[in-house]
Protein backbone atom coordinates (compact mmCIF):
# COMPACT_ATOMS: atom_id res chain seq x y z
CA UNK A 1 -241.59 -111.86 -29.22
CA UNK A 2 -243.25 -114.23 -26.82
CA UNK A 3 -247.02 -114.31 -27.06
CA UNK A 4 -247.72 -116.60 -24.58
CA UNK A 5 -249.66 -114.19 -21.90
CA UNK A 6 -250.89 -112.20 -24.84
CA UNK A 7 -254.33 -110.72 -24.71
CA UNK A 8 -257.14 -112.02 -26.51
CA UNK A 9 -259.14 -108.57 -26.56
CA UNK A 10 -258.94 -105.40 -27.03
CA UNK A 11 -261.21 -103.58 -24.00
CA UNK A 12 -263.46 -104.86 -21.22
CA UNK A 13 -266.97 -103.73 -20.08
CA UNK A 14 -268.53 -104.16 -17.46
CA UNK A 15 -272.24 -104.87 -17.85
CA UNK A 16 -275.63 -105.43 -15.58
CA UNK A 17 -278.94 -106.48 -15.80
CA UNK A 18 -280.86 -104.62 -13.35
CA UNK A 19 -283.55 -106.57 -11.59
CA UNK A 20 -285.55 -103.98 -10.54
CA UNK A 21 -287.45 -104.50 -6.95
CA UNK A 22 -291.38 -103.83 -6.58
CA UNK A 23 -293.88 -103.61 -3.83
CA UNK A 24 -295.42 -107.05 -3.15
CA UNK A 25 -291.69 -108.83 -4.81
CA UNK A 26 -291.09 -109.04 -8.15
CA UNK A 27 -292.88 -111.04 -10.71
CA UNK A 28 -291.06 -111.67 -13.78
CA UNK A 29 -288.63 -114.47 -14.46
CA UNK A 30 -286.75 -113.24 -17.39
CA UNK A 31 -284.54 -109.89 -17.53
CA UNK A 32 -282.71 -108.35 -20.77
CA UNK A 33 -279.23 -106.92 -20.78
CA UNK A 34 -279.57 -103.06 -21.70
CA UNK A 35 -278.21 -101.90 -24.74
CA UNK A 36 -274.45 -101.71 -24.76
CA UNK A 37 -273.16 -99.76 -27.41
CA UNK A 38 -269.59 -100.17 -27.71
CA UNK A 39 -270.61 -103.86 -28.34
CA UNK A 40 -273.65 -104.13 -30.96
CA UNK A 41 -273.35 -106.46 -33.83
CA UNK A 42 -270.77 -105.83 -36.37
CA UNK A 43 -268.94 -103.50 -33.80
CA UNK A 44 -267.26 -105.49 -31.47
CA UNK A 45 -266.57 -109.65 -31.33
CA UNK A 46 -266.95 -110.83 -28.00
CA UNK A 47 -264.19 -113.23 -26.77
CA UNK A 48 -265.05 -113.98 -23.20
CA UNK A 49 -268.08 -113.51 -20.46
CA UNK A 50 -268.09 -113.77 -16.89
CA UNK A 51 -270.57 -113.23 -14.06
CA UNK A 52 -269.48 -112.19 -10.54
CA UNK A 53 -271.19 -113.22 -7.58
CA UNK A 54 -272.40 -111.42 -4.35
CA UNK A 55 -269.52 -112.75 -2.23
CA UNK A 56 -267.01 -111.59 -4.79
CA UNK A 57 -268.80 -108.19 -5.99
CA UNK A 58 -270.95 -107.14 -2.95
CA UNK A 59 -272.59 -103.94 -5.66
CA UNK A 60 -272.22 -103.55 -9.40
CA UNK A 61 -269.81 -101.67 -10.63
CA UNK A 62 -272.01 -99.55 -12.73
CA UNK A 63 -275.14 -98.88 -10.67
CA UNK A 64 -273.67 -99.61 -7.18
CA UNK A 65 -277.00 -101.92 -7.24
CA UNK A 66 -276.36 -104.67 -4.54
CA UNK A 67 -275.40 -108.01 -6.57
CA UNK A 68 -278.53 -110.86 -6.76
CA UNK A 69 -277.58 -113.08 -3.88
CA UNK A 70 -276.54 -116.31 -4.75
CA UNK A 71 -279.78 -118.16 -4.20
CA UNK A 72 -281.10 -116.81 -7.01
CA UNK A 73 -277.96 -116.84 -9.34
CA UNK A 74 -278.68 -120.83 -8.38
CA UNK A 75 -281.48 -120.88 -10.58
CA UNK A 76 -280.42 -118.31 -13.56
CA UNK A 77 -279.60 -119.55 -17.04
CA UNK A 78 -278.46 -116.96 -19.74
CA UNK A 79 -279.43 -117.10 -23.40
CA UNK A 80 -277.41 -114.87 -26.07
CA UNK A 81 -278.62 -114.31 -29.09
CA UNK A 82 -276.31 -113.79 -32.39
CA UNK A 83 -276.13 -110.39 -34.15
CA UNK A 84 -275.88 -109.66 -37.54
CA UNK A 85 -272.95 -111.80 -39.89
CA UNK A 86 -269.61 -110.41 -38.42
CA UNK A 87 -267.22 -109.08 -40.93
CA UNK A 88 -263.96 -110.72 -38.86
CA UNK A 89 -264.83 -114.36 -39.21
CA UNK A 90 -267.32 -114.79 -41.47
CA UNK A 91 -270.14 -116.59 -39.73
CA UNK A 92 -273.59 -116.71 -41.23
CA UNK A 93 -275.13 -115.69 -37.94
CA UNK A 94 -278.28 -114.39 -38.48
CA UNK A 95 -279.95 -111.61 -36.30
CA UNK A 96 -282.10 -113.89 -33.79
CA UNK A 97 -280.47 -117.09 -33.34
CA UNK A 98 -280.33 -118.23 -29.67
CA UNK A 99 -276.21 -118.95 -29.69
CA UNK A 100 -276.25 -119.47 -26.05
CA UNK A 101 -279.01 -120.89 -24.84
CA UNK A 102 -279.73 -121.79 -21.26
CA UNK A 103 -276.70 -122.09 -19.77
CA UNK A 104 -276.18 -122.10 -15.91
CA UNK A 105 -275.21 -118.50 -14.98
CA UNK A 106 -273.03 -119.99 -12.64
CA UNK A 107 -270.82 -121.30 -14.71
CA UNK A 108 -269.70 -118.13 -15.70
CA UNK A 109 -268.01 -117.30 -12.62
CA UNK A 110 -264.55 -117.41 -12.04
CA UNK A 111 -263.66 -116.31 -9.17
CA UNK A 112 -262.76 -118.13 -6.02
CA UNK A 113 -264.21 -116.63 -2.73
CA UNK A 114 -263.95 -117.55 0.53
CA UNK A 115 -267.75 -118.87 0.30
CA UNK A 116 -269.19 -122.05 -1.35
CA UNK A 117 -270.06 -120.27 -4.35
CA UNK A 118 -269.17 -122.49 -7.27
CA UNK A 119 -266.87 -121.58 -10.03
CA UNK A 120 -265.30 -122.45 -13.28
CA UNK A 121 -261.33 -121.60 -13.39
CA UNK A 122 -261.63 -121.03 -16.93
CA UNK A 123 -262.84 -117.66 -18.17
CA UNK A 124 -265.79 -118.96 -20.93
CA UNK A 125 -264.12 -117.92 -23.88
CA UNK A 126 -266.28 -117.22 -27.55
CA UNK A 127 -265.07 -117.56 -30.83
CA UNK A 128 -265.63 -113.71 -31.75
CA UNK A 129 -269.27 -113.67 -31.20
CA UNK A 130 -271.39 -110.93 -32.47
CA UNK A 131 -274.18 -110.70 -30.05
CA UNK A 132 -277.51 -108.29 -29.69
CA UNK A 133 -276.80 -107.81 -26.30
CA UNK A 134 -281.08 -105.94 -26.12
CA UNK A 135 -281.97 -109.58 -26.79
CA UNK A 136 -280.19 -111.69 -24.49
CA UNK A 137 -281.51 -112.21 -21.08
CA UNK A 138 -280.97 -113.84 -17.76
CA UNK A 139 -284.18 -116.28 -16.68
CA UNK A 140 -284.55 -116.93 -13.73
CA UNK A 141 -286.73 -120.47 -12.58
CA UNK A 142 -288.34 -118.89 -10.47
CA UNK A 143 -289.52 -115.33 -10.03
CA UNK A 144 -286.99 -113.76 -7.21
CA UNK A 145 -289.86 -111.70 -5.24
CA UNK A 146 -287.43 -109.22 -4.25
CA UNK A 147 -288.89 -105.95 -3.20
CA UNK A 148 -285.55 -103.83 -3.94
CA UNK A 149 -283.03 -103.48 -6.68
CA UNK A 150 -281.02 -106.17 -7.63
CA UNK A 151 -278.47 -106.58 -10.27
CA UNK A 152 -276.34 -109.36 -11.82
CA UNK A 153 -273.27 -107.88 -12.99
CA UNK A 154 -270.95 -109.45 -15.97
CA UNK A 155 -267.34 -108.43 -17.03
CA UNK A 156 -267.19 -108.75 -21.19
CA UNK A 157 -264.17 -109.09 -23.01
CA UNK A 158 -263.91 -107.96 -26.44
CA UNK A 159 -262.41 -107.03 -30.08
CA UNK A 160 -263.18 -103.73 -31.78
CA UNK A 161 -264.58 -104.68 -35.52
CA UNK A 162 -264.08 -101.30 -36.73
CA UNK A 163 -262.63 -98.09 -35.62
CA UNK A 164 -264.00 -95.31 -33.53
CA UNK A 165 -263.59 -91.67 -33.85
């Protein structure tokens, strides 16, 4: 059997971080990722991330919340912190570690567009990452002041660590 266009993972989610819009803009720079529960620590190793922008995803996919426009994906970095010790690889990561931390949001997306928006042509893959998804957040440099909902929407790939019923 030929493997080579074999699947790393086992299911996809679809995730977003709602940036929710206020009266007078909004304030706050940094904005956690809800819980996700098919992919808490020691239930699912996360293999790949990516982030798709306005001109590619006009709404998210689970909200219908219109995407962040691109000016302020420009100036979001996204920090993921490690779960508990996973039982598939054996990694020592302890709950609270910063595994990501800071990295350009941008460079998470992968998809070409007929905009300017920049992209990576490699999917950002992770060696079976547990992650505590209620921790990690998207900061933004500056707060967005944006007076309605906004969301930044991420597709995650991933392995189930033990079995469902």
């Amino acid at each position: 059997m030929n493997n080579e266009n074999a699947l790393i993972y086992d299911a996809f989610q679809a995730c977003e971080i709602l940036i929710a819009g206020v009266a007078g803009g909004q304030t706050s720079q940094q904005f956690n990722f809800p819980d996700l529960p098919y992919m808490r620590p020691n239930s699912a190793d996360i293999v790949a991330i990516e982030l798709f922008t306005i001109n590619s995803l006009t709404a998210g996919t689970v909200s219908n919340t219109p995407t962040a426009p691109i000016a302020i994906m420009r100036t979001a970095s996204l920090t993921l912190y490690g779960g508990i010790k996973s039982p598939v690889n054996k990694l020592e990561i302890k709950q609270g570690n910063q595994i990501i931390q800071q990295m350009p949001a941008l460079r998470l997306n992968t998809m070409q567009n007929a905009s300017t928006d920049p992209f990576n042509r490699n999917i950002f893959l992770l060696n079976k990452m547990s992650v505590d998804w209620t921790k990690s957040f998207i900061q933004l440099s500056a707060a967005p002041a944006n007076t309605t909902n906004i969301c930044f929407c991420f597709g995650v790939y991933f392995n189930f660590t033990k079995q469902f019923n």
